[in-house]
Protein backbone atom coordinates (compact mmCIF):
# COMPACT_ATOMS: atom_id res chain seq x y z
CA UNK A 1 42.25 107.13 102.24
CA UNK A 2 40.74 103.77 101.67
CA UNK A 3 43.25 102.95 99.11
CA UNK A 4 45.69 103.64 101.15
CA UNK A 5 44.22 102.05 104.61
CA UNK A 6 44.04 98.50 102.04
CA UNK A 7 47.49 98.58 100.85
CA UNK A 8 48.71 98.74 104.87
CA UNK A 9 46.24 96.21 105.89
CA UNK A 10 47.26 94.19 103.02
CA UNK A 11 51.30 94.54 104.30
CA UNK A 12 50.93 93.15 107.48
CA UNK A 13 48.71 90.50 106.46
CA UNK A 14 51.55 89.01 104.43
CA UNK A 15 53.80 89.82 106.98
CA UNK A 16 51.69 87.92 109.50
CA UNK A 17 51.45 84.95 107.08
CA UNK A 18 55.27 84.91 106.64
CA UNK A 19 55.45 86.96 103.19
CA UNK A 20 58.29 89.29 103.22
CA UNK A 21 58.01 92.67 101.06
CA UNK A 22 60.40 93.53 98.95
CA UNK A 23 61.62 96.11 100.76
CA UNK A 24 62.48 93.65 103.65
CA UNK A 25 64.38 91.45 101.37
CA UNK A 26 66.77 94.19 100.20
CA UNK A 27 67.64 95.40 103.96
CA UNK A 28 68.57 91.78 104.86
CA UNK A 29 70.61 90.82 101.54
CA UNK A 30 73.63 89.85 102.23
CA UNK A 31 76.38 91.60 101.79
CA UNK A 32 75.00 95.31 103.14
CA UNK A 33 78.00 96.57 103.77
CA UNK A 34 81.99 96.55 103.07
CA UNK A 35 84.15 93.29 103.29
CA UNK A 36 87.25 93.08 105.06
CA UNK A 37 89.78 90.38 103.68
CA UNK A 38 92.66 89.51 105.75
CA UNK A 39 96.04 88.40 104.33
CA UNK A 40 98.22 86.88 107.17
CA UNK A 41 101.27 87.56 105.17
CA UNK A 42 102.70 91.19 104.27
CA UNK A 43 101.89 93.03 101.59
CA UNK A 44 103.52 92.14 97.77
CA UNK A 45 103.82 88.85 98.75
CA UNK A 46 102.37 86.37 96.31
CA UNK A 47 99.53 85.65 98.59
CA UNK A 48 98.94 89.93 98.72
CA UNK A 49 98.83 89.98 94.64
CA UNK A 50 95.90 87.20 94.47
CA UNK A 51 94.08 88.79 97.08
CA UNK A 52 94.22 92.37 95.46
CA UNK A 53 93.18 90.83 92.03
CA UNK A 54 90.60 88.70 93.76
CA UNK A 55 88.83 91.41 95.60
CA UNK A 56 88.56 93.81 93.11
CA UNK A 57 86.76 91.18 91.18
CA UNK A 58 84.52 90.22 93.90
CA UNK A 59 83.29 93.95 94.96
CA UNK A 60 82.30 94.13 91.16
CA UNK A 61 79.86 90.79 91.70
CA UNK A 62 78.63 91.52 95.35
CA UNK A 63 78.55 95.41 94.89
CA UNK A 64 80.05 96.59 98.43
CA UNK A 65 84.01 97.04 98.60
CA UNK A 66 86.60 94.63 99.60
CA UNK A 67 89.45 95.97 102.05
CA UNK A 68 92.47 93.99 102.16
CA UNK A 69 94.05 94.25 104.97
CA UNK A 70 97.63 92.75 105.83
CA UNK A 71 97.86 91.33 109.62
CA UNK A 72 101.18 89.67 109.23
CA UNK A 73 103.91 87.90 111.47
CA UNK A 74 104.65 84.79 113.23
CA UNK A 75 104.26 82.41 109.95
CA UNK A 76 100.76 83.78 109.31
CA UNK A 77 99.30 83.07 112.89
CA UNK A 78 98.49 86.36 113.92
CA UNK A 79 96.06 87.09 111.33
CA UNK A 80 94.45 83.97 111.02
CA UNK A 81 93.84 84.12 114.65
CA UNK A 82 92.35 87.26 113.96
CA UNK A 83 89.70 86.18 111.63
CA UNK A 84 89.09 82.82 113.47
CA UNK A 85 87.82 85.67 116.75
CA UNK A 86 85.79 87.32 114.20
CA UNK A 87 82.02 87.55 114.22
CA UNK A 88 80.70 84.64 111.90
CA UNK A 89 78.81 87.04 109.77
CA UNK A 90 80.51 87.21 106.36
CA UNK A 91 81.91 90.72 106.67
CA UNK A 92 85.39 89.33 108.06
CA UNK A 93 87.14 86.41 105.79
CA UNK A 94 90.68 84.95 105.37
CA UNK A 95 92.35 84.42 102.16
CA UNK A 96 95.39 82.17 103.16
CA UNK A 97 98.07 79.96 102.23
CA UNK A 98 98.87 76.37 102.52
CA UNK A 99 101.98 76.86 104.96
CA UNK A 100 100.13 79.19 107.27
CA UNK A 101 96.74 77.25 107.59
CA UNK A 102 97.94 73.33 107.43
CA UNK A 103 101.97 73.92 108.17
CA UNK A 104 102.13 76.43 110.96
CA UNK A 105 99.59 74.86 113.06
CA UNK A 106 102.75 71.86 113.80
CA UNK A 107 105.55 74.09 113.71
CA UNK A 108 104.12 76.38 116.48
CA UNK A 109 103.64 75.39 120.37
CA UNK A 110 100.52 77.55 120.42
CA UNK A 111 99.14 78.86 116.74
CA UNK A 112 96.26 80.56 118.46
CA UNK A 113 93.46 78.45 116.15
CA UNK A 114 92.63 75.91 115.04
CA UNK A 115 92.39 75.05 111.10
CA UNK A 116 89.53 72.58 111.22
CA UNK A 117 87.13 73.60 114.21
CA UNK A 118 87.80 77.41 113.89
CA UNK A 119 86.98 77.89 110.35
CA UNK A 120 84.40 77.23 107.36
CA UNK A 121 86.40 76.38 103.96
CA UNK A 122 84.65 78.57 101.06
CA UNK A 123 86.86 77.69 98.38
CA UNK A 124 90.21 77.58 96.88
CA UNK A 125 91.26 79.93 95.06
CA UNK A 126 94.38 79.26 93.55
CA UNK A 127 97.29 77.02 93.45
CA UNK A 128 101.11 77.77 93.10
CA UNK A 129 104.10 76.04 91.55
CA UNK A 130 107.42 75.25 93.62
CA UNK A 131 110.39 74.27 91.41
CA UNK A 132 113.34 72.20 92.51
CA UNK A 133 116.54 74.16 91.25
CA UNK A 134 120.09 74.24 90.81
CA UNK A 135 123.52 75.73 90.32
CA UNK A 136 123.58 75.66 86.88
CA UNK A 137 126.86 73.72 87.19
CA UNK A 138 125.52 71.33 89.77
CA UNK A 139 126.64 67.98 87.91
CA UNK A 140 122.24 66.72 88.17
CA UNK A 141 120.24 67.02 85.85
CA UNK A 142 117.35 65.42 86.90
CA UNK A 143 115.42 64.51 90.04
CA UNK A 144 117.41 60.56 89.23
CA UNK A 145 120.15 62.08 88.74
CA UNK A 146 120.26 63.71 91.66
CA UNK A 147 118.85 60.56 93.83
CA UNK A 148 121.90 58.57 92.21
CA UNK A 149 124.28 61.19 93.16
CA UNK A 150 123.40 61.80 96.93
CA UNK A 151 123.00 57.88 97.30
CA UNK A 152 126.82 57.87 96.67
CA UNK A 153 127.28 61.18 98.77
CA UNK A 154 125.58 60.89 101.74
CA UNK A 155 125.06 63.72 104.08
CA UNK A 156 127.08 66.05 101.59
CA UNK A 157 124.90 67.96 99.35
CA UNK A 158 123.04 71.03 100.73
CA UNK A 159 119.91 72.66 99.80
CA UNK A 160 118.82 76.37 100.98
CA UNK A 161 115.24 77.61 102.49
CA UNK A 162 113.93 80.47 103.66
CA UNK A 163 114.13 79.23 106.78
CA UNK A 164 112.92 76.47 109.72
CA UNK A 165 109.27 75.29 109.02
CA UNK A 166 109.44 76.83 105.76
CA UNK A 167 107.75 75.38 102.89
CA UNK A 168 111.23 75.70 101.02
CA UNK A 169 112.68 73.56 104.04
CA UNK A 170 109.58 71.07 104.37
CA UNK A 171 109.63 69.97 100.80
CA UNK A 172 113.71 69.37 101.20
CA UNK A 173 112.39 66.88 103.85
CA UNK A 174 109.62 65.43 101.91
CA UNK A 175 112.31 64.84 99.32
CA UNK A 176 114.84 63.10 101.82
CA UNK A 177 111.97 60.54 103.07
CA UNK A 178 110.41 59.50 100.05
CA UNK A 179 114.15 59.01 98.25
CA UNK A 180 115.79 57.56 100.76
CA UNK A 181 118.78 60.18 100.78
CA UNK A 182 120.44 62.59 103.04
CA UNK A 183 120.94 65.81 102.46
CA UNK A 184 122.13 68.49 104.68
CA UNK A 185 119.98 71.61 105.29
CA UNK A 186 121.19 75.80 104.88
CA UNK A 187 118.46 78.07 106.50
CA UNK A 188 118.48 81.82 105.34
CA UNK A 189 116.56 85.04 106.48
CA UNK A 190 114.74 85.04 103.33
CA UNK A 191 113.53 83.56 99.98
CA UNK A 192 115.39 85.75 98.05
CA UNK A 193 118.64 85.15 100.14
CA UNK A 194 118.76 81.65 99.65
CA UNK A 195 118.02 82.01 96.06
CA UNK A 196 120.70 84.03 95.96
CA UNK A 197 123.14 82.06 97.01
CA UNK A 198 122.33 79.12 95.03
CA UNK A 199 122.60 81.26 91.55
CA UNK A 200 126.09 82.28 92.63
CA UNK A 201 126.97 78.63 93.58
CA UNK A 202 127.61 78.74 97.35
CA UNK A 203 124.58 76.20 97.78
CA UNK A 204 124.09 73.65 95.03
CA UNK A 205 119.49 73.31 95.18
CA UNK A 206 116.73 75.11 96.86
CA UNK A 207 112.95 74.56 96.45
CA UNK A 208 111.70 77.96 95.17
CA UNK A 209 108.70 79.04 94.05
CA UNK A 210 107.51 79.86 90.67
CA UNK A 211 107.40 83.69 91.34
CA UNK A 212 110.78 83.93 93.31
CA UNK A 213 112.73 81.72 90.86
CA UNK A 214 111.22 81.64 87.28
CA UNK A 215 113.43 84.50 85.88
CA UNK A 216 116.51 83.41 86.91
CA UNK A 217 115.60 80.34 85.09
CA UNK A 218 114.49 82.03 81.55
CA UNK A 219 117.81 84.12 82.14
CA UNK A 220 119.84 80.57 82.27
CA UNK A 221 120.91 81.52 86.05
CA UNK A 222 119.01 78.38 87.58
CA UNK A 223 118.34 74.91 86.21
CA UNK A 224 114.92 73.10 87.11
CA UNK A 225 115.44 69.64 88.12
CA UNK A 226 111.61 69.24 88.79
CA UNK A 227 108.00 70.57 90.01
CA UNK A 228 107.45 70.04 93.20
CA UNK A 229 103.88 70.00 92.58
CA UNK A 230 101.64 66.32 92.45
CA UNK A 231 101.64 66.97 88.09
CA UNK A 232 103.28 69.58 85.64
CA UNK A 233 102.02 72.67 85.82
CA UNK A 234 100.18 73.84 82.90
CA UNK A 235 101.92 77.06 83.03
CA UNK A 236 105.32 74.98 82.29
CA UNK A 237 104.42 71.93 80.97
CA UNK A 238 108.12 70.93 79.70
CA UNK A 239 109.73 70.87 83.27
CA UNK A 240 108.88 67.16 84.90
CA UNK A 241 107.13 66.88 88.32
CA UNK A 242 109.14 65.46 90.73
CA UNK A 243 106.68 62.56 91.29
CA UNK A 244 107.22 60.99 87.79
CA UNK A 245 110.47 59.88 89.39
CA UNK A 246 109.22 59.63 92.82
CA UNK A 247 105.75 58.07 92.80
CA UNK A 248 103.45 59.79 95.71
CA UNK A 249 106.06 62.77 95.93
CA UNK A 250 103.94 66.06 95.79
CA UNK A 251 102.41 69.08 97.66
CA UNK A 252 100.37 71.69 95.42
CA UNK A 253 100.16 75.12 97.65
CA UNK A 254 96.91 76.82 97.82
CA UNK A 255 95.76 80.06 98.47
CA UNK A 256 92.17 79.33 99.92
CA UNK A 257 89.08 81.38 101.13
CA UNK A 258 87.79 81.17 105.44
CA UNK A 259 84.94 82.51 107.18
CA UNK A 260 84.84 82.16 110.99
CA UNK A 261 83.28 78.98 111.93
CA UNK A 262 79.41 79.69 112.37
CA UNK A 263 78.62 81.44 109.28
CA UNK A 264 75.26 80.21 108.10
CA UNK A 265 75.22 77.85 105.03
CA UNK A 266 73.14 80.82 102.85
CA UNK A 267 76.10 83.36 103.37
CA UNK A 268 78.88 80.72 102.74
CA UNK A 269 77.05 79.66 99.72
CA UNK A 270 76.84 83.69 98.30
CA UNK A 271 80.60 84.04 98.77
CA UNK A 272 81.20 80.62 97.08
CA UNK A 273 79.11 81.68 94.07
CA UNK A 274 80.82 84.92 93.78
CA UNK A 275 84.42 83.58 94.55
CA UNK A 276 83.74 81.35 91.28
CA UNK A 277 82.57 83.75 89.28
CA UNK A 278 85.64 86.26 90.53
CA UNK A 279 88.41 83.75 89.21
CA UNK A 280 86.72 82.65 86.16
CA UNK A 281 86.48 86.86 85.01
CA UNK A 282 88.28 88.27 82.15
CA UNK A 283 92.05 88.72 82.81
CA UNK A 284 92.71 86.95 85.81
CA UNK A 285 94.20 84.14 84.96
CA UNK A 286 96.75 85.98 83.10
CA UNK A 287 97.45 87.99 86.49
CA UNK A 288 97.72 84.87 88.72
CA UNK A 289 100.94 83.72 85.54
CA UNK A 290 102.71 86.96 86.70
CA UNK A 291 103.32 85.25 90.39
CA UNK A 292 103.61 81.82 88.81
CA UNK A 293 99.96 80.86 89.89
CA UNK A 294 96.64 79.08 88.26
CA UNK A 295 93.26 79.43 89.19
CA UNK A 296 92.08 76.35 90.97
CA UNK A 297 88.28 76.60 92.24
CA UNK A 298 86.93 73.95 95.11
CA UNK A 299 83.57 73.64 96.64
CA UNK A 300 83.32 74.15 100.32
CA UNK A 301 83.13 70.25 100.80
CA UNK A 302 86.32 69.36 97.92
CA UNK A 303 88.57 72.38 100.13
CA UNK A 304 87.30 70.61 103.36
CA UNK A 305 88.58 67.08 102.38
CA UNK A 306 91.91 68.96 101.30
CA UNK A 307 92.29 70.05 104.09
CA UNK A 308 91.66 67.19 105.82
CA UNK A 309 94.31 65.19 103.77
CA UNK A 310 97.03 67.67 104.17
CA UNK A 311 96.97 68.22 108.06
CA UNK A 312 98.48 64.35 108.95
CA UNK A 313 100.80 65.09 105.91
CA UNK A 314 102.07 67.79 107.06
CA UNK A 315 102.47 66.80 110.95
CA UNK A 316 104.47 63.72 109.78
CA UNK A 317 107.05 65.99 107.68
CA UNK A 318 107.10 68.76 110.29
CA UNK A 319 108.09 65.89 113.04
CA UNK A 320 110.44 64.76 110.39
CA UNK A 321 112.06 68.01 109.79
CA UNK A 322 112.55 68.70 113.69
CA UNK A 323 111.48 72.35 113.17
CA UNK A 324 110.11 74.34 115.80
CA UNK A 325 109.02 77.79 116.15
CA UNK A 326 108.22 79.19 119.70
């Protein structure tokens, strides 16, 4: 009995002198119980694949399951809105993409958040590749070429998006402004619809992405005039970025990692550890080619100045563009 009587009296002494037992450590480690991961976009989407092969890594590193779960519509709004009403206490987080966290924000009258006071950046995870591309007949063959040509064409050559405020459409802007050139915009219902169109001729360019556009080009259905991205892309390194024509001309997507605002430092700085050590595991770059996607990993204070840079970017181009979504 006096064995045991010590051992108790020697507990609560070193809880009274701020000592915490094992025991209490393990009930307060962070993360105790399943994550939820919301996608703002629908499921197989590019943003969908990187979450799946991001959160099976990271419930192998923290040890509780991660549960995607797809809350899209309205350009990605409704979900992030969703997370930024969450409790700030790691067990809700966002995995989103450029357009719906920097772009929608401007397109939308009300968005429902806000990217910057809403939300705590954890990382980036990934980046993506958008390819300027053509009618394989299309007389360009460059990004000069093409400048040259709709200098002497004003207002005549078309390019197809997925639509008004899309990143497709946005980057046809960008384009127009930093050139100098007109060009006249085609809106369609979907990605795939406008690329569509442009392999069978009906629309002469289109800003694509890597995953939506990439196999038309191996099968010599599409030309690549350029990478819409700020440099190559390692995963192509033999098409030219757009910007060694057009100096400045650039916009890398990124598929990044929230938590609510309020999340304490400690549990941002677990997920950032374990985020890392997710994209750098066996095999993943290899899955992120598939969808035309590289790893690209940010500290929570690199993401935040991203961020930061690409919100008055984006307004501008948005205003620009004229696109509104109510």
């Amino acid at each position: 009995m006096r064995m045991t009587f010590s051992l108790a009296v020697a507990v609560l002494a070193a809880g009274a002198y701020g000592v915490t037992s094992s025991v209490a450590v393990a009930a307060d480690k962070y993360p105790s119980k399943p994550i939820k991961l919301i996608v703002p976009q629908g499921a197989g989407g590019a943003n969908d694949a990187i979450a799946r092969i991001f959160g099976i890594e990271l419930q192998q590193g923290i040890g509780q399951p991660v549960v995607v779960e797809n809350r899209a519509g309205a350009g990605g709004t409704i979900g992030t809105t969703a997370v930024a009403k969450a409790p700030p206490d790691g067990y809700t987080l966002l995995l989103t993409v450029t357009s719906a966290h920097v772009v929608a924000p401007f397109l939308y009258k009300n968005a429902g958040f806000d990217p910057v006071k809403d939300f705590v950046p954890i990382t980036t995870l990934a980046t993506a590749g958008y390819l300027l591309v053509a009618a394989t007949d299309f007389p360009a063959n460059s990004v000069k070429e093409l400048i040259d040509l709709a200098k002497t064409r004003p207002a005549q050559i078309s390019f197809a998006s997925a639509g008004n405020g899309t990143l497709n459409h946005l980057l046809g802007v960008l384009l127009e402004k930093q050139a100098g050139i007109q060009l006249v915009h085609v809106p369609y219902k979907s990605s795939a619809a406008s690329v569509t169109d442009v392999i069978g001729g009906r629309v002469p360019l289109s800003f694509q992405s890597v995953a939506s556009s990439i196999a038309f080009v191996k099968a010599g259905k599409l030309k690549v005039l350029g990478v819409a991205n700020e440099k190559r892309m390692a995963l192509f390194p033999d098409f030219p970025a757009i910007s060694e024509t057009l100096p400045g001309f650039g916009a890398t997507p990124w598929y990044g990692l929230f938590a609510p605002a309020g999340t304490s430092k400690e549990i941002i700085d677990e997920l950032h550890k374990q985020a890392i050590k997710a994209m750098a595991s066996k095999g993943v770059a290899e899955k992120l080619a598939i969808d035309g996607a590289e790893v690209m990993t940010q500290s929570p204070a690199q993401f935040t100045a991203l961020i930061q840079s690409e919100l008055p970017k984006w307004e501008r181009v948005v205003k620009s563009s004229g696109a509104t979504v109510d």
